[in-house]
N, C-alpha and C. Protein backbone atom coordinates (compact mmCIF):
# COMPACT_ATOMS: atom_id res chain seq x y z
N UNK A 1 253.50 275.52 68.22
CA UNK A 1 253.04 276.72 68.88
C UNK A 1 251.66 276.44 69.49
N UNK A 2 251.56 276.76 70.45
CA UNK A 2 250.13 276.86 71.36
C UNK A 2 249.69 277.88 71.10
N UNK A 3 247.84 277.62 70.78
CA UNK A 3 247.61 278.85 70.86
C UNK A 3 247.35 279.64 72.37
N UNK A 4 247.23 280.78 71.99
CA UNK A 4 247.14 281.30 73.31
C UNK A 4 245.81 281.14 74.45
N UNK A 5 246.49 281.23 75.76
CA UNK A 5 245.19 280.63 76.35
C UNK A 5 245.12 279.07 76.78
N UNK A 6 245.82 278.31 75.43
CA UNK A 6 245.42 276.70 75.62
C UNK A 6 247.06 276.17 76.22
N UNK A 7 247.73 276.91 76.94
CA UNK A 7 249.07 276.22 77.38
C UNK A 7 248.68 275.77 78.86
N UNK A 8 247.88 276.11 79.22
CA UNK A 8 247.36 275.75 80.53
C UNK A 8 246.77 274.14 80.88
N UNK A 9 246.35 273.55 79.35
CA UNK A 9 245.15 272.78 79.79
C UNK A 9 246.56 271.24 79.12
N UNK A 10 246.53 270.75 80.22
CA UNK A 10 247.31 269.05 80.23
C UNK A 10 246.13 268.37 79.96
N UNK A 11 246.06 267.79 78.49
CA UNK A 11 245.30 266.92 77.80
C UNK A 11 245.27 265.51 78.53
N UNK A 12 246.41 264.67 78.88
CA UNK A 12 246.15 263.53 79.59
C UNK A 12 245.68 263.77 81.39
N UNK A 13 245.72 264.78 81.60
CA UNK A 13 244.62 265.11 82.94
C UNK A 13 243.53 265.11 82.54
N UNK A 14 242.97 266.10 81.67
CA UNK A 14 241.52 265.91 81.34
C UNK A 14 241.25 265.03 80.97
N UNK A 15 241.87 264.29 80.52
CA UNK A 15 241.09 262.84 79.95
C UNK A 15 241.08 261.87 80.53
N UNK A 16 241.84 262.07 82.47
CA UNK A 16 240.94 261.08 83.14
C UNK A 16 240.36 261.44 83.61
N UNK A 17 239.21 262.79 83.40
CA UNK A 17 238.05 263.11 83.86
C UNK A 17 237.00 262.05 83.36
N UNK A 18 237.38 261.66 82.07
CA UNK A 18 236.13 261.07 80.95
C UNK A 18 236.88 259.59 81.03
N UNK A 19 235.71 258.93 81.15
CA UNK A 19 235.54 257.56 81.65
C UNK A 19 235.88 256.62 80.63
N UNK A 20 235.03 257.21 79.33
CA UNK A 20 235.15 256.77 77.92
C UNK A 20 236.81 256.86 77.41
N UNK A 21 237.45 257.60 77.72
CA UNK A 21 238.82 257.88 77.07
C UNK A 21 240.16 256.83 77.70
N UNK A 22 239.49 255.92 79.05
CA UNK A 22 240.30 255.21 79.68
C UNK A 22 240.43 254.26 78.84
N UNK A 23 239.66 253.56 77.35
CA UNK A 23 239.67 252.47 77.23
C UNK A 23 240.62 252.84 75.65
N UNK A 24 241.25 251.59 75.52
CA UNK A 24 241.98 251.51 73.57
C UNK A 24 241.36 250.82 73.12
N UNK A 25 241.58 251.73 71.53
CA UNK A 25 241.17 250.72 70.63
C UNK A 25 242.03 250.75 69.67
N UNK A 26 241.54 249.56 68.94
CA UNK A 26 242.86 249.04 67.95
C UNK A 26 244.31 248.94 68.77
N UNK A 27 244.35 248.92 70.06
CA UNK A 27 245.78 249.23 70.73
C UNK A 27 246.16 250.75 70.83
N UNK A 28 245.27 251.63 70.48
CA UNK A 28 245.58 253.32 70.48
C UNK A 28 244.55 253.62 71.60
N UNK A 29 245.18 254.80 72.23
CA UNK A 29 243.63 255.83 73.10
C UNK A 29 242.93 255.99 72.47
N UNK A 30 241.54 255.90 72.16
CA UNK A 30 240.40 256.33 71.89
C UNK A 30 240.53 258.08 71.86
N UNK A 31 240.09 258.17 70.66
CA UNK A 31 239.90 259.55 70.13
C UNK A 31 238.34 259.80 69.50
N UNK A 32 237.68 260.69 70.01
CA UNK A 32 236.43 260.63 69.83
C UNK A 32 236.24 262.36 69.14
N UNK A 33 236.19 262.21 67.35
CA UNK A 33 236.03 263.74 67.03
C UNK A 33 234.57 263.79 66.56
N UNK A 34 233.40 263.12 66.94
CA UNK A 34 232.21 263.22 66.56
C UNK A 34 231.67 264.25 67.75
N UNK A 35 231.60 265.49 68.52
CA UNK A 35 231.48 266.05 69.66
C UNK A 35 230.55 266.37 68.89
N UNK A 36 230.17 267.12 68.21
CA UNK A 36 229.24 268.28 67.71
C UNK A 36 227.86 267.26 67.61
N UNK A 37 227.77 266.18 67.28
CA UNK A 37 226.59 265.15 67.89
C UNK A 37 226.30 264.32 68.91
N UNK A 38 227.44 264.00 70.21
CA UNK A 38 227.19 263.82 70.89
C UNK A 38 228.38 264.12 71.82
N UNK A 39 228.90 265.20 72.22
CA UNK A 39 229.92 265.24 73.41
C UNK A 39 230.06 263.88 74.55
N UNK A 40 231.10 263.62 74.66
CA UNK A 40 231.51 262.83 75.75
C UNK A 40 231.30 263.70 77.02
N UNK A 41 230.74 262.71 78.22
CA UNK A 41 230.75 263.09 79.66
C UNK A 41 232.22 263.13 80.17
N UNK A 42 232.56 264.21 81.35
CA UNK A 42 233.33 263.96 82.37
C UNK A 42 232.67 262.94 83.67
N UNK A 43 233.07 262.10 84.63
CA UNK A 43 232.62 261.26 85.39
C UNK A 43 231.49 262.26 86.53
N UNK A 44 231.95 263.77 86.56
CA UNK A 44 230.70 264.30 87.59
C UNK A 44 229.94 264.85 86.78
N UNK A 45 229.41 264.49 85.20
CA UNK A 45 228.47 265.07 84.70
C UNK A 45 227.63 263.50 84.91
N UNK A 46 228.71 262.58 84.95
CA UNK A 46 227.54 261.33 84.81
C UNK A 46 227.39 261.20 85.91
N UNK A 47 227.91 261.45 87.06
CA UNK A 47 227.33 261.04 88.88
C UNK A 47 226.11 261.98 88.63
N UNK A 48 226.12 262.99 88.36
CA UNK A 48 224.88 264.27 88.36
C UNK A 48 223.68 263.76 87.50
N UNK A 49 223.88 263.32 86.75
CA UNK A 49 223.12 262.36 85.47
C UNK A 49 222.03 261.53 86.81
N UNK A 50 222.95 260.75 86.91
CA UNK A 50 222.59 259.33 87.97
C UNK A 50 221.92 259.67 89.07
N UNK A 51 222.58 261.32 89.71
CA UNK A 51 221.74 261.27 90.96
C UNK A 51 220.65 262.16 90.40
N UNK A 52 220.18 262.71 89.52
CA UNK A 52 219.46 263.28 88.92
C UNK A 52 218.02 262.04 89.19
N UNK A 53 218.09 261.10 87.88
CA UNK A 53 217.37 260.24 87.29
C UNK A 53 217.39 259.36 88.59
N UNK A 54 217.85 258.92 89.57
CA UNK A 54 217.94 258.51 90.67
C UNK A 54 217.32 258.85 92.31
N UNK A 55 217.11 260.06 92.08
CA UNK A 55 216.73 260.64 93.36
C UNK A 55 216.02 261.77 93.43
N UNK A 56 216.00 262.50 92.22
CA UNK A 56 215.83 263.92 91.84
C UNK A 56 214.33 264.01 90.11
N UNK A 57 214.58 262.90 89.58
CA UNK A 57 213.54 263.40 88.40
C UNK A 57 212.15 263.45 88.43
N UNK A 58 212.08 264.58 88.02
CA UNK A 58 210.43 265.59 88.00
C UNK A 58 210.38 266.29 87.10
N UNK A 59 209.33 266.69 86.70
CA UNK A 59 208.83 267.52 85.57
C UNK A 59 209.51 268.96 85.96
N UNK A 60 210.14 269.84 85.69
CA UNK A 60 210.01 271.37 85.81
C UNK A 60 209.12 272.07 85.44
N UNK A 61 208.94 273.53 85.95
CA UNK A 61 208.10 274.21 85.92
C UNK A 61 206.70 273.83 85.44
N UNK A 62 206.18 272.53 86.20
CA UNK A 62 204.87 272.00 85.58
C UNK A 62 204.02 271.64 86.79
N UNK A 63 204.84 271.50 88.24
CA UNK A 63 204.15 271.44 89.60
C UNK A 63 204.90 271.70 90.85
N UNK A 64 203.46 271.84 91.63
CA UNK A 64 203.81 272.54 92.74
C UNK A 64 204.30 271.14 93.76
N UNK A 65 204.72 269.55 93.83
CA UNK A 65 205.35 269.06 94.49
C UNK A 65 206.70 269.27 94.58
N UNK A 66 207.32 268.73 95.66
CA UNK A 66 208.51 269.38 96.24
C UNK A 66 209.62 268.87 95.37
N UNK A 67 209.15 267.69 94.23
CA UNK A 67 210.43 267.33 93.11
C UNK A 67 210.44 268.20 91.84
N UNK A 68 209.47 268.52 91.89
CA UNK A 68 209.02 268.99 90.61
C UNK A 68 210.11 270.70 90.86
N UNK A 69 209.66 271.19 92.62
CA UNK A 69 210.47 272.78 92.82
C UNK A 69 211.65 272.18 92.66
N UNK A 70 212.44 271.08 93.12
CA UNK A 70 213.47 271.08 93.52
C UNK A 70 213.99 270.91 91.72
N UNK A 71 213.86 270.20 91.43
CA UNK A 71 214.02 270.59 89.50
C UNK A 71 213.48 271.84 89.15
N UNK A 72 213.10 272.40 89.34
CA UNK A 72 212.60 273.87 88.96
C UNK A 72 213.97 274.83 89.35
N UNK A 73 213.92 274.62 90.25
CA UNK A 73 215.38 275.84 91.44
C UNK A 73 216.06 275.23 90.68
N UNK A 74 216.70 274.01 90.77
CA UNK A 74 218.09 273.92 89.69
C UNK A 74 218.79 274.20 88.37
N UNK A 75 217.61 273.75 87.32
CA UNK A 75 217.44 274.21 86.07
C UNK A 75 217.37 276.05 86.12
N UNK A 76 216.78 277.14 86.44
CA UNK A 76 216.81 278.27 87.23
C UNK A 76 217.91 278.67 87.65
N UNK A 77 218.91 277.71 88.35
CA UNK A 77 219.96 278.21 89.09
C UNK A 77 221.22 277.79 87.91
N UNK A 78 220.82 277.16 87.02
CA UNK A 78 221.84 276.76 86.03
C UNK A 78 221.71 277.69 84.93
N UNK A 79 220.45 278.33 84.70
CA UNK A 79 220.19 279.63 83.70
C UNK A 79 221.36 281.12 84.26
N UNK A 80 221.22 281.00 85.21
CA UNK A 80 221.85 282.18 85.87
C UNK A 80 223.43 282.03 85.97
N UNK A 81 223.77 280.94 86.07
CA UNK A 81 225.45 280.29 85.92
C UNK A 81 225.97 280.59 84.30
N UNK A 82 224.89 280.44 83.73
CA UNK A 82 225.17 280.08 82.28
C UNK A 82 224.93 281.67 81.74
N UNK A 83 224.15 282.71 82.27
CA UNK A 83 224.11 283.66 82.11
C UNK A 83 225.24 284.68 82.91
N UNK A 84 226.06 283.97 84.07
CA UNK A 84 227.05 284.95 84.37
C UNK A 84 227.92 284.49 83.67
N UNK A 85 228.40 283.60 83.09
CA UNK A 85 229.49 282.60 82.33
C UNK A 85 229.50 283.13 80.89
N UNK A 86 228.77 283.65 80.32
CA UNK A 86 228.48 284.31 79.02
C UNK A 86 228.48 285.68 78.83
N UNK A 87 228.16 285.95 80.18
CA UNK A 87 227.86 288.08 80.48
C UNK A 87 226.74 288.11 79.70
N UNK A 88 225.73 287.40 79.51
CA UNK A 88 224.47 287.84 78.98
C UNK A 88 223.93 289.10 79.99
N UNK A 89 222.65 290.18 79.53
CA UNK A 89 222.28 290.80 80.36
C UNK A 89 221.16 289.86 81.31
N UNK A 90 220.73 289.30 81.01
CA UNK A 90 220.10 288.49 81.83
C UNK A 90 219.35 287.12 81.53
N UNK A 91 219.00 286.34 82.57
CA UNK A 91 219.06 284.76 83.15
C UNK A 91 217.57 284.78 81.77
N UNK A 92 217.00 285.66 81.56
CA UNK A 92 216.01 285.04 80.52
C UNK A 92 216.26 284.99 79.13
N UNK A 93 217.66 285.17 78.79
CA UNK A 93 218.00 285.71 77.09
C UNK A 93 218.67 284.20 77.44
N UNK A 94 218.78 283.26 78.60
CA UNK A 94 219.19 282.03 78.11
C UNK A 94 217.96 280.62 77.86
N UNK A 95 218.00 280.33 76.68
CA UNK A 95 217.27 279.61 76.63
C UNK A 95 218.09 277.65 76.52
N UNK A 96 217.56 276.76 77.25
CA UNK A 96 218.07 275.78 76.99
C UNK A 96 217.00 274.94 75.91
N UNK A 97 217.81 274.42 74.74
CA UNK A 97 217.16 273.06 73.77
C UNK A 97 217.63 272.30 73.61
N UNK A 98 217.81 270.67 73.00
CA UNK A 98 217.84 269.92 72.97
C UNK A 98 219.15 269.63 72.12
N UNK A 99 219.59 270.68 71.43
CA UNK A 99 220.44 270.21 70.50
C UNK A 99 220.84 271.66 69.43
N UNK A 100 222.21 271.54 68.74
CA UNK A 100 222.59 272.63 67.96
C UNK A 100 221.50 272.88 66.76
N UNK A 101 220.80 271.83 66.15
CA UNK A 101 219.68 271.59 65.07
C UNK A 101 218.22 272.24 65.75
N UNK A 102 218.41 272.45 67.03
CA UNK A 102 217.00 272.50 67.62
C UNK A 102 216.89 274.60 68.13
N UNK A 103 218.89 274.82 68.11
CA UNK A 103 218.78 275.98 68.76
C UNK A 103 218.93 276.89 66.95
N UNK A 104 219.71 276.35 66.42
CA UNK A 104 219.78 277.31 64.81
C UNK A 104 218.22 277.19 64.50
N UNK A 105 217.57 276.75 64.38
CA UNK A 105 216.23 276.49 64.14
C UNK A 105 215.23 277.78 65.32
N UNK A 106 215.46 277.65 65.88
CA UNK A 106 214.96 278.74 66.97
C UNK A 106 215.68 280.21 66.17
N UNK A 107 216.37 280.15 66.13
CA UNK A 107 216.88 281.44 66.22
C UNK A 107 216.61 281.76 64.22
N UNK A 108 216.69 281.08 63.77
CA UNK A 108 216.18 281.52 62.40
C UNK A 108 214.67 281.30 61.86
N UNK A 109 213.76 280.81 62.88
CA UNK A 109 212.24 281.44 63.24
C UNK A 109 212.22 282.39 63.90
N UNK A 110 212.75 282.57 64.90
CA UNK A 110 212.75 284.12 65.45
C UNK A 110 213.33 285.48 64.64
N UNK A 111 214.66 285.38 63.76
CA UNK A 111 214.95 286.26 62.88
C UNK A 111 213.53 286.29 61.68
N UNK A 112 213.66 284.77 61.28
CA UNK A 112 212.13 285.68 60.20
C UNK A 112 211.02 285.86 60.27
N UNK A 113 210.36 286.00 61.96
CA UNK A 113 209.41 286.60 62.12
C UNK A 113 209.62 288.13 62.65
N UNK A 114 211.22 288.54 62.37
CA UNK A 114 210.97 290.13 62.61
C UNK A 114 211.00 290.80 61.46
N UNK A 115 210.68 289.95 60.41
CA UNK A 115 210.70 291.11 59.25
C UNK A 115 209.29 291.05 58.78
């Protein structure tokens, strides 16, 4: 039985999105269930990666040169994606961190400084 919702998604399509999943081991596909510490890329998260660190890296919201806006507008324009994608009420209740250890940690300093 599928659950519902997931009859749509052809597992050996998605997995030649990810670059990593083309290769075997032991003679089997590569199965990778460690996600929750490091998710595997699809190939246009790593072109975006590349042209990022390649053509594009600057500090955000730290200057007024034209790499620094142009990382500013994007990161900005990815708050607002991520805030219509969620139905948050708005682009500032999203915060981006570094990691699931970095965001539970946020959010249980913020719960016990409201009491």
């Amino acid at each position: 039985m599928t659950p519902k919702g997931l009859s749509n998604y052809n597992v050996e399509e998605i997995r030649k999105d990810f670059p990593i999943f083309q290769q075997e081991i032991y003679g089997k596909p590569l199965t990778f269930l460690d996600s929750g510490a490091s998710a595997q890329k699809p190939q246009m998260v790593l072109d975006a990666i590349q042209k990022c660190y390649a053509e594009e890296y600057a500090n955000i919201h730290r200057g007024v040169y034209y790499l620094s806006q142009v990382g500013t507008q994007k990161y900005e324009d990815a708050r607002v994606k991520v805030q219509k994608f969620i139905n948050a009420k708005s682009d500032k209740e999203i915060i981006f961190v570094r990691g699931a250890t970095e965001a539970i940690n946020l959010v249980a300093k913020a719960g016990a400084e409201s009491f």
